[in-house]
C-alpha atoms as a PDB file:
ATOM      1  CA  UNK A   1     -20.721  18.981  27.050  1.00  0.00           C
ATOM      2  CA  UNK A   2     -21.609  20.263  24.176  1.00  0.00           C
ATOM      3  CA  UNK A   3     -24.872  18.761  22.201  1.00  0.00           C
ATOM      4  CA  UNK A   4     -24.517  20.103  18.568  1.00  0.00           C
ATOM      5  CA  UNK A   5     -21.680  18.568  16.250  1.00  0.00           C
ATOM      6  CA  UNK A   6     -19.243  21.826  15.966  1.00  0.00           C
ATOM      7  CA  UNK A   7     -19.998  22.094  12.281  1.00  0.00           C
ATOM      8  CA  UNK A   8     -23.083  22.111  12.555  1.00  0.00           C
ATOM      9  CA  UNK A   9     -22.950  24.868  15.263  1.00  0.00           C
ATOM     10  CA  UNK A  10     -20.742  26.832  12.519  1.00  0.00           C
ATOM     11  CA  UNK A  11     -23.105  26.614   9.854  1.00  0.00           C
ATOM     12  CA  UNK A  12     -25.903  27.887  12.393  1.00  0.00           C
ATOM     13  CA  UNK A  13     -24.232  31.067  12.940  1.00  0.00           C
ATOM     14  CA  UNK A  14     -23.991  32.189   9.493  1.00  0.00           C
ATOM     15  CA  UNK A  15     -27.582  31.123   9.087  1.00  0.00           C
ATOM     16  CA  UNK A  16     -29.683  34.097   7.894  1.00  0.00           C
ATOM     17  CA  UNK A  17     -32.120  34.403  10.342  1.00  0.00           C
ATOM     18  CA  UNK A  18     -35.177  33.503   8.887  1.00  0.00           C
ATOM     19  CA  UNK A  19     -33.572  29.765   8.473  1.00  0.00           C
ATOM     20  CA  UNK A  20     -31.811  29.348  11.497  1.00  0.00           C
ATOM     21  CA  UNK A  21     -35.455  28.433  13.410  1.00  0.00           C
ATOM     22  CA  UNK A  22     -36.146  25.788  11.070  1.00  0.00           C
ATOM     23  CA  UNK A  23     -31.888  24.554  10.873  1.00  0.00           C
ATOM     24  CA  UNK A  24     -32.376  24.838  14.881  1.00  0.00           C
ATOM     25  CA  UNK A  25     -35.091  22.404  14.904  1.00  0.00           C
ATOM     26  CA  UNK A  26     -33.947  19.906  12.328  1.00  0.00           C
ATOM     27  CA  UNK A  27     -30.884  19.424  14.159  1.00  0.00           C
ATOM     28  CA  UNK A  28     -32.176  18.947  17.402  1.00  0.00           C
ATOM     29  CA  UNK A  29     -34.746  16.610  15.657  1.00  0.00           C
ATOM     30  CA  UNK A  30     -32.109  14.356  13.654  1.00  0.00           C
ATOM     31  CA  UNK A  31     -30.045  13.515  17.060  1.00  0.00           C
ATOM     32  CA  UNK A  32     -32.852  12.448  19.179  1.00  0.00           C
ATOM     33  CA  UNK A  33     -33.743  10.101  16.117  1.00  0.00           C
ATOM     34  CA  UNK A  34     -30.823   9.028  15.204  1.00  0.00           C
ATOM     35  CA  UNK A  35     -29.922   8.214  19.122  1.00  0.00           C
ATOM     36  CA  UNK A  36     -26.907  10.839  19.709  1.00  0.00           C
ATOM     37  CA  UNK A  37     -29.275  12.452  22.014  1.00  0.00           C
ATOM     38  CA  UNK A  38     -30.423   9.232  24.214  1.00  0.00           C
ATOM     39  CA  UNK A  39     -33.246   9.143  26.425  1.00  0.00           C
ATOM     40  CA  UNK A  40     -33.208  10.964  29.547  1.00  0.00           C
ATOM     41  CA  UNK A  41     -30.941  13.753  28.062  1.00  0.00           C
ATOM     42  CA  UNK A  42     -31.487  17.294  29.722  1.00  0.00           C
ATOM     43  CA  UNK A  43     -31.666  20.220  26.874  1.00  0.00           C
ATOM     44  CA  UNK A  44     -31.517  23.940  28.521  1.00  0.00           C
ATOM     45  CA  UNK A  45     -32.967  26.530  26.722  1.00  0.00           C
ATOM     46  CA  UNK A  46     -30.073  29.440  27.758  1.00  0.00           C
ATOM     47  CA  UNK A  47     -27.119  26.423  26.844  1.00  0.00           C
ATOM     48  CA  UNK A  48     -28.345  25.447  23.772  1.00  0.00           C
ATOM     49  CA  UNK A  49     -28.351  29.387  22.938  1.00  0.00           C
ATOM     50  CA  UNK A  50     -25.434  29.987  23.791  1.00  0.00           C
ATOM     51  CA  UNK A  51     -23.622  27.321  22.204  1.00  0.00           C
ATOM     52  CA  UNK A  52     -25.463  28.435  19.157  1.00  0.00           C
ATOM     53  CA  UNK A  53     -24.112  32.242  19.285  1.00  0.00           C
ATOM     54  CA  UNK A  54     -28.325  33.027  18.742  1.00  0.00           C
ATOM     55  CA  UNK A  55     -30.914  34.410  20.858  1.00  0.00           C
ATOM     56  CA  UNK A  56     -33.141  31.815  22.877  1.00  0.00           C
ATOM     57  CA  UNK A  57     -36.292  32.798  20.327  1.00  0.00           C
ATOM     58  CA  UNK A  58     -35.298  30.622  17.872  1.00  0.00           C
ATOM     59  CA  UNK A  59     -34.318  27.511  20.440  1.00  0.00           C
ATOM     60  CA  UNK A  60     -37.924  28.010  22.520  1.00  0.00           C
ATOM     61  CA  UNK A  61     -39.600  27.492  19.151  1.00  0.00           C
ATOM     62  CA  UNK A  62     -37.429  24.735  18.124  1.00  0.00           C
ATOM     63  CA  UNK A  63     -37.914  23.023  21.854  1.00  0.00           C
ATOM     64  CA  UNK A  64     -41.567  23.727  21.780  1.00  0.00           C
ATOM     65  CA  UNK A  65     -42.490  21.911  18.386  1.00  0.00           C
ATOM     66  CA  UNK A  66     -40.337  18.397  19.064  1.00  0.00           C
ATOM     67  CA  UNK A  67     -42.652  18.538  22.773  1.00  0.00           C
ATOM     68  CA  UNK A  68     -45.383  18.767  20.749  1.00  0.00           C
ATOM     69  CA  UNK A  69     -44.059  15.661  18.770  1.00  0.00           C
ATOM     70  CA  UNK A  70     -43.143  13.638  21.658  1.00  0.00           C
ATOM     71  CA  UNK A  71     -39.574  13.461  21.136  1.00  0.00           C
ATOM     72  CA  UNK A  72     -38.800  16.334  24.244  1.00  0.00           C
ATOM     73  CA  UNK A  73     -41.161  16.232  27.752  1.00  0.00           C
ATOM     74  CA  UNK A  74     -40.971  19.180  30.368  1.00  0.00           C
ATOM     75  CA  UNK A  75     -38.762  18.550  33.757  1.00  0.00           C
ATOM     76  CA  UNK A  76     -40.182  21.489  35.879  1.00  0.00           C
ATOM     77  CA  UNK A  77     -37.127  24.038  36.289  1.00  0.00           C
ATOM     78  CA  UNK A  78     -34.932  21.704  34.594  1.00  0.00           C
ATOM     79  CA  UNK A  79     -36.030  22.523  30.915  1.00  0.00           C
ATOM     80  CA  UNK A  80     -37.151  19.769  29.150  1.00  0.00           C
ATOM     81  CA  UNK A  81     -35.340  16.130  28.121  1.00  0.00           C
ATOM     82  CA  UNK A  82     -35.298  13.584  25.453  1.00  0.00           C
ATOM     83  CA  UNK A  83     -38.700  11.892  26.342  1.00  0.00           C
ATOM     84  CA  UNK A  84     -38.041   7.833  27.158  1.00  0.00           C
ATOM     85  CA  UNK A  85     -40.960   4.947  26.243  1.00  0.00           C
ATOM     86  CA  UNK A  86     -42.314   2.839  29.020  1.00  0.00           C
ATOM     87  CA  UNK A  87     -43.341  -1.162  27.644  1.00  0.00           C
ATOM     88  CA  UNK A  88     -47.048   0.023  27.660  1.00  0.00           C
ATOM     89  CA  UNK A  89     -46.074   2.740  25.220  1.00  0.00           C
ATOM     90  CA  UNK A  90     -43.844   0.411  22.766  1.00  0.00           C
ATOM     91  CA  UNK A  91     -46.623  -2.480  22.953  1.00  0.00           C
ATOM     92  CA  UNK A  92     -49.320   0.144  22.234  1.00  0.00           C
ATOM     93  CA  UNK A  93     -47.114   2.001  19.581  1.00  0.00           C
ATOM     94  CA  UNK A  94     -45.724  -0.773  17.541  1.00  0.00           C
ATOM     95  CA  UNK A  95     -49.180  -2.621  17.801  1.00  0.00           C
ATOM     96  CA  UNK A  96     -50.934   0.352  15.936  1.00  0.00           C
ATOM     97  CA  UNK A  97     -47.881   0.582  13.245  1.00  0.00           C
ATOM     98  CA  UNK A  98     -48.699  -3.107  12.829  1.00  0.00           C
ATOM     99  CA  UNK A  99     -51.884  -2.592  11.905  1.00  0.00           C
ATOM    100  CA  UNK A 100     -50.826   0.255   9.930  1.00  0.00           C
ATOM    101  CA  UNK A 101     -48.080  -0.699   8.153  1.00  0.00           C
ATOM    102  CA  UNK A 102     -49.620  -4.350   6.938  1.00  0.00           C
ATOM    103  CA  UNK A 103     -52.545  -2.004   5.569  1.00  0.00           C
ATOM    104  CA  UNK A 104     -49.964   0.072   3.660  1.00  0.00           C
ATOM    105  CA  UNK A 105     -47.923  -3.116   2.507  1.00  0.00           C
ATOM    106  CA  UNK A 106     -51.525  -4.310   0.989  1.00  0.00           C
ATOM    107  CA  UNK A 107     -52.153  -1.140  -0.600  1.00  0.00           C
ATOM    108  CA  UNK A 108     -48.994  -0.839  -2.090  1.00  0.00           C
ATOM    109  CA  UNK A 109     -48.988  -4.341  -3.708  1.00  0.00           C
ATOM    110  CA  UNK A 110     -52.241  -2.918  -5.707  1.00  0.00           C
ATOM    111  CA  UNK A 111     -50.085   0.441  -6.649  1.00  0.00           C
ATOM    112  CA  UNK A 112     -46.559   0.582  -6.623  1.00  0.00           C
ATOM    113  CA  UNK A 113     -45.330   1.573  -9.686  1.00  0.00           C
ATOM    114  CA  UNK A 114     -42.340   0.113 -11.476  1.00  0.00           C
ATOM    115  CA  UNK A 115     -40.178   3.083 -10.651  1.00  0.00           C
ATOM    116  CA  UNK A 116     -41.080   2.788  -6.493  1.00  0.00           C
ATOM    117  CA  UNK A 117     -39.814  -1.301  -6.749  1.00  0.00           C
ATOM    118  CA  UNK A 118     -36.479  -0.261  -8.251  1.00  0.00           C
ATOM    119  CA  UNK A 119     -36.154   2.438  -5.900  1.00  0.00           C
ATOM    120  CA  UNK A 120     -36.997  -0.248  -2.915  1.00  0.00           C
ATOM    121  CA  UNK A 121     -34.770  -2.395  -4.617  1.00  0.00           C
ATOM    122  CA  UNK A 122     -31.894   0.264  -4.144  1.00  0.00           C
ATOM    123  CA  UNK A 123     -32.343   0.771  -0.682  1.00  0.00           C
ATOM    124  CA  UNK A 124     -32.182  -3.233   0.201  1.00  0.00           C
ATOM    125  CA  UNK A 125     -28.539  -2.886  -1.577  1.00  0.00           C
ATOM    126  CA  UNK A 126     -27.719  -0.515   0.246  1.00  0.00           C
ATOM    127  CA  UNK A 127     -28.976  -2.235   3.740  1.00  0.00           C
ATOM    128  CA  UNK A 128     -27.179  -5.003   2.819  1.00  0.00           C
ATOM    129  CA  UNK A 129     -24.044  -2.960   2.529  1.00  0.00           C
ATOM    130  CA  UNK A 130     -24.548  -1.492   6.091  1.00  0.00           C
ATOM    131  CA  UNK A 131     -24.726  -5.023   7.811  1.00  0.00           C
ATOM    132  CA  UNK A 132     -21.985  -6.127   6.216  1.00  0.00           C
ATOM    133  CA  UNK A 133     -19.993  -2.972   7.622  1.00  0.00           C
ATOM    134  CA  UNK A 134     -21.700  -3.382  10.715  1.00  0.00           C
ATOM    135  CA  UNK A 135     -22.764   0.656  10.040  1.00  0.00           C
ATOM    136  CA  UNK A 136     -26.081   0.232  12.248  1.00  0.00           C
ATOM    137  CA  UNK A 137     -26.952   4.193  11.504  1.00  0.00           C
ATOM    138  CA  UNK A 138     -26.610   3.934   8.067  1.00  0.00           C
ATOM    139  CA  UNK A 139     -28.795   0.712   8.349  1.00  0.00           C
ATOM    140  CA  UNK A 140     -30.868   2.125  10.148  1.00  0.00           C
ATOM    141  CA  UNK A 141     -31.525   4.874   7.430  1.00  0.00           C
ATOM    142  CA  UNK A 142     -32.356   2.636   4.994  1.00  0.00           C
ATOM    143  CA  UNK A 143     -34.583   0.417   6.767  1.00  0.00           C
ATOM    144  CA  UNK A 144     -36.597   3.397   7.404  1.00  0.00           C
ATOM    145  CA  UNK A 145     -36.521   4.239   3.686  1.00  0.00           C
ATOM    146  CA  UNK A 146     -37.694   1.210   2.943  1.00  0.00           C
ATOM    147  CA  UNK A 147     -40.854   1.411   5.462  1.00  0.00           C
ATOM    148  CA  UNK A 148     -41.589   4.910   4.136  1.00  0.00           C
ATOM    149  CA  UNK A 149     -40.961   3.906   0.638  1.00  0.00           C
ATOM    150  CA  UNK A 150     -44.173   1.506   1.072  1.00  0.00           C
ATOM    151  CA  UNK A 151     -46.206   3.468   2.525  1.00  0.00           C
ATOM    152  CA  UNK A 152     -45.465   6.084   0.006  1.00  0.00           C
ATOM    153  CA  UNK A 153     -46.486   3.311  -2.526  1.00  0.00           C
ATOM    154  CA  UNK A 154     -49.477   2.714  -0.653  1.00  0.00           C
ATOM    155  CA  UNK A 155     -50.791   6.330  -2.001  1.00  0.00           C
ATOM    156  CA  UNK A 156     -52.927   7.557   1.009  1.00  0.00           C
ATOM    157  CA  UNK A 157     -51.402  10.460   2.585  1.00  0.00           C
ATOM    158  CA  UNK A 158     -53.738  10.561   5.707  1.00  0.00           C
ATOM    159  CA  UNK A 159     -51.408   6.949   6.550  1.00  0.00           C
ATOM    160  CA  UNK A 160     -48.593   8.155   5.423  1.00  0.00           C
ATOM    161  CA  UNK A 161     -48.799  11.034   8.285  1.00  0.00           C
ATOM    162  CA  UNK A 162     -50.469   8.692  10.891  1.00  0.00           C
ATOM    163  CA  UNK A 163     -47.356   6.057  10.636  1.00  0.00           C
ATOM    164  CA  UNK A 164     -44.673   8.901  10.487  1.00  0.00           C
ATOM    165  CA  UNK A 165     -45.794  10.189  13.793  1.00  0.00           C
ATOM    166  CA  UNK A 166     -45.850   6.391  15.522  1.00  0.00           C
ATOM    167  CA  UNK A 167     -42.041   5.946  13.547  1.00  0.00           C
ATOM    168  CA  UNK A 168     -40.633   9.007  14.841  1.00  0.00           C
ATOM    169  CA  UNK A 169     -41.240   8.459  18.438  1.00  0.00           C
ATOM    170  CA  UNK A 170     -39.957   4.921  18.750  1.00  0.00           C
ATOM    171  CA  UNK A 171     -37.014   5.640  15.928  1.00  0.00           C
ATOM    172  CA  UNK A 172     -34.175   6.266  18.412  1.00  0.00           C
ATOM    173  CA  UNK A 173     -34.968   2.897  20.266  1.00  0.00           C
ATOM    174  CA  UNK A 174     -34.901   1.134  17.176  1.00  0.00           C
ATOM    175  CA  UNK A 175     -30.822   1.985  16.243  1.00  0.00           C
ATOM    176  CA  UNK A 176     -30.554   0.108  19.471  1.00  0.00           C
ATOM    177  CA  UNK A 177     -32.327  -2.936  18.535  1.00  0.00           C
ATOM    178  CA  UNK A 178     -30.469  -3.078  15.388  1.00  0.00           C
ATOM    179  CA  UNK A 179     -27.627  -4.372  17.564  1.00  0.00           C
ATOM    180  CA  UNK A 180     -29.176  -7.768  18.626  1.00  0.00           C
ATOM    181  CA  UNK A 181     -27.481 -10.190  17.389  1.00  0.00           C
ATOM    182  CA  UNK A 182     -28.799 -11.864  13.749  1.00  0.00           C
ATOM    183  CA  UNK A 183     -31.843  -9.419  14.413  1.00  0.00           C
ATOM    184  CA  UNK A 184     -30.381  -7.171  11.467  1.00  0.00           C
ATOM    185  CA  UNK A 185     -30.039 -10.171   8.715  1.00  0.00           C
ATOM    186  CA  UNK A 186     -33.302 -11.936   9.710  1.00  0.00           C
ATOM    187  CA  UNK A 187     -34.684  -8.150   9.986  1.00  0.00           C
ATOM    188  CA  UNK A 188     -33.318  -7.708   6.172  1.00  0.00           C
ATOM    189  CA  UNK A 189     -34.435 -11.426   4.529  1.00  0.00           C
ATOM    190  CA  UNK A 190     -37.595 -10.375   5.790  1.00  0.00           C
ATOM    191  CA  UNK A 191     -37.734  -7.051   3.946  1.00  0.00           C
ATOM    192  CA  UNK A 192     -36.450  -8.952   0.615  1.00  0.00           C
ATOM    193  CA  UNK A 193     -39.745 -11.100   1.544  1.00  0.00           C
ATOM    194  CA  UNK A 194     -41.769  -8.577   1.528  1.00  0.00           C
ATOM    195  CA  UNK A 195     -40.192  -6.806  -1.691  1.00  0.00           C
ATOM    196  CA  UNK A 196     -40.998  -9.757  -3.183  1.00  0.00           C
ATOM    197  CA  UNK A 197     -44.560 -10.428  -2.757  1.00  0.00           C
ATOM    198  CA  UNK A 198     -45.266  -6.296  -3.933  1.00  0.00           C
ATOM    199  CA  UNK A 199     -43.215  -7.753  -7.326  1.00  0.00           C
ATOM    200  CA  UNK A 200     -46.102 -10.285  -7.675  1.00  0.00           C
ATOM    201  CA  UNK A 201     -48.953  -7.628  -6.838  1.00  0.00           C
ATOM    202  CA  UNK A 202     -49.967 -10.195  -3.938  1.00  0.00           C
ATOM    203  CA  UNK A 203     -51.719  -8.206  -1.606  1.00  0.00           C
ATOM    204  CA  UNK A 204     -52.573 -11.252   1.145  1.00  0.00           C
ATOM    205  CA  UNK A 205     -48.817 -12.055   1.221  1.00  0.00           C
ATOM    206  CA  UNK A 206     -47.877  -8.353   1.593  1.00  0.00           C
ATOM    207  CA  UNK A 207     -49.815  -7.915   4.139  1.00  0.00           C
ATOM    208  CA  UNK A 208     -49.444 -10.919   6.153  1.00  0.00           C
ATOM    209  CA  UNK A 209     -45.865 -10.879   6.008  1.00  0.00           C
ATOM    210  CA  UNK A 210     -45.535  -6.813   7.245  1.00  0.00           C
ATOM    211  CA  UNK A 211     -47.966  -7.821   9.902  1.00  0.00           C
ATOM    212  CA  UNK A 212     -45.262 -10.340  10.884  1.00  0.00           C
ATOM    213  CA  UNK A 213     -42.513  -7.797  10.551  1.00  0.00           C
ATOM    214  CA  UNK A 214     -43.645  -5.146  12.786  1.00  0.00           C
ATOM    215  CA  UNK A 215     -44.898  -7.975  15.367  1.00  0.00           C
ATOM    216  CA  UNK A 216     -41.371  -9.169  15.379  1.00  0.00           C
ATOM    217  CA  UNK A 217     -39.758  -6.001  15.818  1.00  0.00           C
ATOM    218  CA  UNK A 218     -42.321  -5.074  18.560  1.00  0.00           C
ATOM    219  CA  UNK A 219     -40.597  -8.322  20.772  1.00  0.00           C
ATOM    220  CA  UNK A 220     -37.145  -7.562  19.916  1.00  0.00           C
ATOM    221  CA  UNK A 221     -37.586  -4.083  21.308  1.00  0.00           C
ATOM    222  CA  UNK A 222     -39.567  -5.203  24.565  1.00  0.00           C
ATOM    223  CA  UNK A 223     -37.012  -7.568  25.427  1.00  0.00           C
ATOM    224  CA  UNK A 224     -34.081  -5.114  24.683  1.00  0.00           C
ATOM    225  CA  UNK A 225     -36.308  -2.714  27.185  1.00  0.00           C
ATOM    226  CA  UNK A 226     -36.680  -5.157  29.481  1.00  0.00           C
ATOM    227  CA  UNK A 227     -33.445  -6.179  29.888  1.00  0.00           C
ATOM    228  CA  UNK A 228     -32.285  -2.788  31.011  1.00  0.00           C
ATOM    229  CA  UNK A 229     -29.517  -2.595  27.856  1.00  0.00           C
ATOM    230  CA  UNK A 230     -30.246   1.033  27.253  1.00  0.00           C
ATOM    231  CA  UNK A 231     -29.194   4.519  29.069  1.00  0.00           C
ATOM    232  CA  UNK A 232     -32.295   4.729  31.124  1.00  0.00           C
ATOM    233  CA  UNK A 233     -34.094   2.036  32.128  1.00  0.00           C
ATOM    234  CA  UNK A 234     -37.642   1.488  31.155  1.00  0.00           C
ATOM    235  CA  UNK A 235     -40.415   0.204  33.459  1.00  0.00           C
ATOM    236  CA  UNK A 236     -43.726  -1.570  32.854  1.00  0.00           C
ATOM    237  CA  UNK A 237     -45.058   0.955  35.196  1.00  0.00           C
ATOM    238  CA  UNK A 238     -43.348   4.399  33.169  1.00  0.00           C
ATOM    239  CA  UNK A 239     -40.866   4.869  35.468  1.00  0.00           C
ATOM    240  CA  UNK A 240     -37.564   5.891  34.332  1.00  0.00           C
ATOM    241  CA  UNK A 241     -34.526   5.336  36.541  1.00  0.00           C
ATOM    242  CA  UNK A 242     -30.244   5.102  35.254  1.00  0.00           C
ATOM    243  CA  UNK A 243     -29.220   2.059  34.736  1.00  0.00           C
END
């Protein structure tokens, strides 16, 4: 089975070659997050390669930088595959973007800028728009926009980068969560709470209600995990086994 959407894999070849490493990589990148490539997936070097018309150079390099993210881990002679989260990893992960992101949210409601709450403002359309369609991607898209857009706000650069890594591990697991049912429209009042208190510059509420955000979030996704409803299952212990 092919992993790479057909266009895609036509653009590649008529990459010149000193873009095709970094096209290579963003690809691969954009379907773990986004959750084409689930958990558990195997990715061969030589395949990959060849369904690319390239030389393996480029896919090594590509392979070797999302391991060192996180998103790929090594299976002996079977290449590499889409890394999966134990429960100890999503408590410990979403309990540092907690802290994190409620100390961004306070920040912000010091700093934002005019321009950065109409831009927020935007994106919460646009959410809207995807729950009414049901479009949990696109939803999921903007939700992240709106996270980064705050901590963007927040102006420290050193969070900023510490928050993107935690996000970009546990993104792929969040599409899933997405599809619990009313998680999306409680999920989205709460953002318009949020929104709200970085209108009135109130850094307690900010902060508070992020902190409440991400803790909610962090039980939706260990009860999805633990009730086996995704492609691998996930054990307390970080075992991995198909469900």
């Amino acid at each position: 089975m092919d992993l790479l959407y057909p266009k895609v894999v036509r653009a590649l070849k008529f990459s010149k070659p000193q873009h095709l490493r970094e096209e290579v990589y963003r690809n691969l990148r954009e379907q773990i997050l986004q959750g084409t490539l689930r958990p558990g997936t195997r990715l061969v070097e030589a395949s990959l390669a060849q369904q690319l018309g390239t030389s393996r150079t480029p896919v090594r390099e590509a392979l070797h930088r999302l391991e060192q993210e996180g998103l790929l881990r090594p299976a002996g002679r079977r290449g590499v595959v889409v890394a999966g989260l134990d429960l100890v990893d999503v408590e410990e992960i979403m309990s540092l973007r907690e802290v994190l992101e409620s100390h961004a949210a306070g920040l912000a409601a010091l700093r934002i800028t005019e321009k950065d709450l109409q831009a927020l403002t935007r994106v919460l359309r646009r959410a809207e728009q995807a729950i009414r369609a049901r479009d949990f991607v696109s939803l999921l898209q903007w939700n992240t926009r709106f996270h980064d857009g705050i901590v963007a706000a927040s102006g420290s650069r050193r969070l900023q980068d510490l928050i993107r890594r935690l996000s970009d591990v546990i993104l792929a697991y969040r599409q899933l969560t997405l599809q619990v049912p009313g998680l999306p429209r409680r999920s989205h009042q709460e953002h318009e709470a949020i929104l709200d208190a970085l209108r009135r510059r109130d850094q307690e509420v900010a902060e508070t209600l992020m902190r409440a955000h991400i803790r909610g979030k962090k039980r939706a996704l260990l009860d999805a995990l633990k009730s086996g409803g995704f492609p691998l299952a996930v054990t307390a212990g970080g075992g991995e086994g198909k469900t």
